[in-house]
Protein backbone atom coordinates (compact mmCIF):
# COMPACT_ATOMS: atom_id res chain seq x y z
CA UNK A 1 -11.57 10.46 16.49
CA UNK A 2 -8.13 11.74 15.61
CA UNK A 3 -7.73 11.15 11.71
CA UNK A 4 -4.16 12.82 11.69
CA UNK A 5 -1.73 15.56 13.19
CA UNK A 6 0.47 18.09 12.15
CA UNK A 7 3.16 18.96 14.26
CA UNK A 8 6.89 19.51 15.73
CA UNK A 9 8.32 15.98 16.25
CA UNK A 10 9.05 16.88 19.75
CA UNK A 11 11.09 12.91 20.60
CA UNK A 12 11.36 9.79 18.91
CA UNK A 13 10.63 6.56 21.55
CA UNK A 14 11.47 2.54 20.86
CA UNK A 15 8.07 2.28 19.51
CA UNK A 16 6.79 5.86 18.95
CA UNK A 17 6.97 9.19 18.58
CA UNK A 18 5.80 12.17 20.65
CA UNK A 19 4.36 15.01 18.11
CA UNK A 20 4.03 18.72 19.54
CA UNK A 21 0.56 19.96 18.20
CA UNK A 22 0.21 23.28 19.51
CA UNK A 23 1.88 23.03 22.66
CA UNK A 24 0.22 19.56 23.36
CA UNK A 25 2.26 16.49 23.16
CA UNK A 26 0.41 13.42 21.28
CA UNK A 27 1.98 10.36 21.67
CA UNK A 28 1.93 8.02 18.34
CA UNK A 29 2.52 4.50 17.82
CA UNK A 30 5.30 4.31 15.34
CA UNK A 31 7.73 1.52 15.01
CA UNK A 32 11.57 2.34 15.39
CA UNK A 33 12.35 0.09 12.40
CA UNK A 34 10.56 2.87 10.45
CA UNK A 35 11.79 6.29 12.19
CA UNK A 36 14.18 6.39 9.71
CA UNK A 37 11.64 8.05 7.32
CA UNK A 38 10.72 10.65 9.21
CA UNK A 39 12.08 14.45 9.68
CA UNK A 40 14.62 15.40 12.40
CA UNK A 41 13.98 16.19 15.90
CA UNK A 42 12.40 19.91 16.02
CA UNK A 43 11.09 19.32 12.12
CA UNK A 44 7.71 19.58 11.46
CA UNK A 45 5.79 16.57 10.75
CA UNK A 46 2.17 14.69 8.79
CA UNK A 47 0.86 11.77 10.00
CA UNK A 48 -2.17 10.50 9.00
CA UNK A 49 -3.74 8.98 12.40
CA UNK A 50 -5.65 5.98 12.75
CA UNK A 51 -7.36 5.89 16.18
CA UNK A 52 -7.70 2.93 18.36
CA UNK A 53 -10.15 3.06 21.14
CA UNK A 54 -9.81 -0.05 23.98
CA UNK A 55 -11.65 -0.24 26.82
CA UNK A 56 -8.66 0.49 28.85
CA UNK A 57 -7.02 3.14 25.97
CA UNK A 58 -6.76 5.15 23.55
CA UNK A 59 -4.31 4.80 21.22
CA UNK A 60 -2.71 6.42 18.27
CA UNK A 61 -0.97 4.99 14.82
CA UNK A 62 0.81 7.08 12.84
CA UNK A 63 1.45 6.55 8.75
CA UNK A 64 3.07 8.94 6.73
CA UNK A 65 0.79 7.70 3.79
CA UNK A 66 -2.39 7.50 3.37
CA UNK A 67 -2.00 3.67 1.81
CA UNK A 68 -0.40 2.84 4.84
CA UNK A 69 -3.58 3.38 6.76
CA UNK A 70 -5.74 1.70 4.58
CA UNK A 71 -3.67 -1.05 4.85
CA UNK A 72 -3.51 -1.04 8.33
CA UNK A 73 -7.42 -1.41 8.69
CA UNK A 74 -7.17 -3.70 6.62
CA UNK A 75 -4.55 -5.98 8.75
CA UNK A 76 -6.85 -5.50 11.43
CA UNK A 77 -9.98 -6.96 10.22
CA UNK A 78 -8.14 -10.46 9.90
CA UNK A 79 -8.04 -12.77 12.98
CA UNK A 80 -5.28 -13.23 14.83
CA UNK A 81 -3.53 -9.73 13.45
CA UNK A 82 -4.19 -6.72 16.11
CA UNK A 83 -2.62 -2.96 15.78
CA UNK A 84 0.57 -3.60 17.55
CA UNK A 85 1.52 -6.42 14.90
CA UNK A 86 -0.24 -4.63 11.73
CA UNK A 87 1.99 -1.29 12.24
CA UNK A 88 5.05 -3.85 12.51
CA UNK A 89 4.37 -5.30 9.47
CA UNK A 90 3.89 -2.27 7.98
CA UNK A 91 7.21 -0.98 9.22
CA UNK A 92 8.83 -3.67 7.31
CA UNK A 93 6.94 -3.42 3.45
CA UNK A 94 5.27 -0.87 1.65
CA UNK A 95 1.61 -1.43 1.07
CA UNK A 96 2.08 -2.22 -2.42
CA UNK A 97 4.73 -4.83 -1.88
CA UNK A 98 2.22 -6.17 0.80
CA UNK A 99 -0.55 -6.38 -1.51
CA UNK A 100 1.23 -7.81 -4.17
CA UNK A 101 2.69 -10.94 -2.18
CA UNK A 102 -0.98 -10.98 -1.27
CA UNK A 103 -2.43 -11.35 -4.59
CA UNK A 104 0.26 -13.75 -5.31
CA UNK A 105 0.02 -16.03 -2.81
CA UNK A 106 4.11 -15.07 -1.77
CA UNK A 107 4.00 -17.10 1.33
CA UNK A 108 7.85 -17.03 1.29
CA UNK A 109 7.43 -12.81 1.17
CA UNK A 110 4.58 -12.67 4.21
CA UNK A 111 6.41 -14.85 6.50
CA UNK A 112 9.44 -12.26 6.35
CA UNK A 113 7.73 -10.08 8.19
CA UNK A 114 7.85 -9.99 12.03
CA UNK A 115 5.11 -11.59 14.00
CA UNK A 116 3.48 -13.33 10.62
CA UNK A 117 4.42 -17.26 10.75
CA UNK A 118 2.76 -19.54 7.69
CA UNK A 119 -1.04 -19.56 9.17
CA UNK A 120 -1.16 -15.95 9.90
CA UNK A 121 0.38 -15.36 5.93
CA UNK A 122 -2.42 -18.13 4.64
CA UNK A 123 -4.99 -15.88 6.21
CA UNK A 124 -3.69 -12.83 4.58
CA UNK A 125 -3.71 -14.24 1.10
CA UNK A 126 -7.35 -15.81 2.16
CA UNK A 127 -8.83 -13.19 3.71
CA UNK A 128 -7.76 -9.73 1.62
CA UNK A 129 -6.51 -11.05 -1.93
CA UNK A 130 -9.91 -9.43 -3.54
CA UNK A 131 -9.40 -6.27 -0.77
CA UNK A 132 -6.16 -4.68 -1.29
CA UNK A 133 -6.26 -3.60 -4.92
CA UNK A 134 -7.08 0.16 -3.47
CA UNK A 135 -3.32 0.33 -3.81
CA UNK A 136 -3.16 1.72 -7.51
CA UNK A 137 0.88 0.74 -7.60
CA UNK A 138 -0.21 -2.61 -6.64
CA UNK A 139 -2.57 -3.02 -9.27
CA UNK A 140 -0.26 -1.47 -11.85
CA UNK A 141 2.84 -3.73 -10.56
CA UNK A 142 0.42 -6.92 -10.85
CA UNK A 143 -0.43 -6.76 -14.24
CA UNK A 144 2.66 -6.00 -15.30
CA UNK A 145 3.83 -9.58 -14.17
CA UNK A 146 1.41 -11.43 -15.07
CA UNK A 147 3.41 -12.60 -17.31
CA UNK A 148 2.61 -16.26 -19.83
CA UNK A 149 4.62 -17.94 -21.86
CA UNK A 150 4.69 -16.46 -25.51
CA UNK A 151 2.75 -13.23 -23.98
CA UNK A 152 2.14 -10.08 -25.97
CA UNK A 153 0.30 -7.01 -26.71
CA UNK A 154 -2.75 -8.73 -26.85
CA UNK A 155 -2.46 -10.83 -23.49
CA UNK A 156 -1.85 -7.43 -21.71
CA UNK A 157 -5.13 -6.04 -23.70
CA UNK A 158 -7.04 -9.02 -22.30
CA UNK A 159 -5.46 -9.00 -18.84
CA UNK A 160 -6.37 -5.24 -19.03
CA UNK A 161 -9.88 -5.78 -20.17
CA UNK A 162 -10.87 -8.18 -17.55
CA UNK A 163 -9.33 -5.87 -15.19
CA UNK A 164 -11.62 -2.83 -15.89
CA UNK A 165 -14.25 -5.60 -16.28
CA UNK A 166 -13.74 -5.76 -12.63
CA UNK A 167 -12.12 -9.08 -12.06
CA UNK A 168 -9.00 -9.10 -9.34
CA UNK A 169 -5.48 -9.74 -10.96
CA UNK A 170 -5.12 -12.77 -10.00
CA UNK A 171 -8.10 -14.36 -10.90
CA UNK A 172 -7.62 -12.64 -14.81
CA UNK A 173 -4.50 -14.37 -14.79
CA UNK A 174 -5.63 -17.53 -13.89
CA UNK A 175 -8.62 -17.16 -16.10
CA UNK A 176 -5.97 -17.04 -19.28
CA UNK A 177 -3.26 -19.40 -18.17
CA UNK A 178 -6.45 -21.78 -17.93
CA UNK A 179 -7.15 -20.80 -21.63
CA UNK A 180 -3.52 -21.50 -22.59
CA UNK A 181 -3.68 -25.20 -21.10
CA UNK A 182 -7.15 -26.20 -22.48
CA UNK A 183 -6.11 -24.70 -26.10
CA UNK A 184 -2.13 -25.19 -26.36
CA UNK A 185 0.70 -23.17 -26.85
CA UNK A 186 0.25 -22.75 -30.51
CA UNK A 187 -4.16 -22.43 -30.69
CA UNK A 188 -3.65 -20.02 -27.79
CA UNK A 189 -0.74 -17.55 -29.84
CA UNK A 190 -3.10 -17.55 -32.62
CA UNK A 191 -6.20 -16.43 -30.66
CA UNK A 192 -7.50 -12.71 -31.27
CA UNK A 193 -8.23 -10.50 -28.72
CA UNK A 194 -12.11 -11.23 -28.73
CA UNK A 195 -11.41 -14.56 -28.49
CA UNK A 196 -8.80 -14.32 -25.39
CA UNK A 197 -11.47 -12.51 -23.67
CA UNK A 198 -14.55 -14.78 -24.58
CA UNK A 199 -12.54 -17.77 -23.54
CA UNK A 200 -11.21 -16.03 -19.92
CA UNK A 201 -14.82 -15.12 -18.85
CA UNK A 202 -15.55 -18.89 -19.47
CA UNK A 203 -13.01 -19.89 -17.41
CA UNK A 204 -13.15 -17.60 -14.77
């Protein structure tokens, strides 16, 4: 398997490249709505390579990060999403952006994207909202906005705390708003930290 090529970018095509490797020309799936990335004609060139093998062919998709590949095998493991559509989508969001409207449920977000109608975007959130934390901006960007009413130092502790405990973001989120709604505004500002925490893990 070819895991990724460095090269000459020798053409760029409607819906991929062509990448000089020693006097061999690979051709790469790579959508035009994301050329605009890449280095000039004649430029050398790092794609990280994920290989598809068909019974018919063999195909190449190229990422010029390593997140973006991830996410692409991710895309691919849900139904109904195959490697033409998942480097499409990928042309049009950055894996963090993608893995944050997953973890948020941003149907709105996921059906902005070509080829992904409301089903296919249901599936995404249902399928890969515990899977794409890998992406550490993600992560970092999701706890960032979890955001209550009245929140503090001490709600980002907690929301930290169940994070390294190994709960996804959304669910620690969840996990205190639920502790906000059973205690009240007030009960829940005057919580400690310990408490916060012994309260989420009930809830969660």
């Amino acid at each position: 398997m070819i895991a990724c090529l460095r090269g000459t970018l020798f053409k760029k095509l409607s819906d991929s490249l062509i990448v000089d490797v020693g006097g061999v020309g690979y051709e790469v799936f790579f959508p035009q709505s994301g050329q605009t990335r890449l280095p000039g004609i004649g430029e050398e060139v790092f794609l990280h390579i994920q290989t598809v093998v068909r019974e018919d062919a063999f195909n190449l998709y190229g990422f010029l990060e390593s997140a973006e590949k991830e996410m692409f095998q991710l895309l691919n493991t849900v139904s109904g999403i195959g490697p033409k559509l998942a480097v499409h989508m990928l042309a049009g969001i950055s894996p963090a952006d993608l893995a944050i409207a997953i973890m948020h449920d941003d149907l709105a977000r996921l059906t902005r994207l070509p080829g992904v109608g409301k089903k296919t975007a249901e599936r995404l959130c249902l399928e890969l909202k515990d899977k794409v934390q890998f992406v550490p901006e993600a992560l970092s960007a999701s706890a960032s906005t979890l955001v209550l009413p009245g929140e503090d130092q001490r709600v980002h502790d907690a929301i930290s705390a169940l994070l390294n405990l190994g709960y996804p973001a959304v669910r620690a989120r969840e996990a205190l708003a639920a502790v906000r709604l059973q205690a009240g505004a007030e009960a829940f500002a005057a919580m400690r930290l310990e408490e916060l925490l012994r309260q989420a893990l009930r809830n969660s």
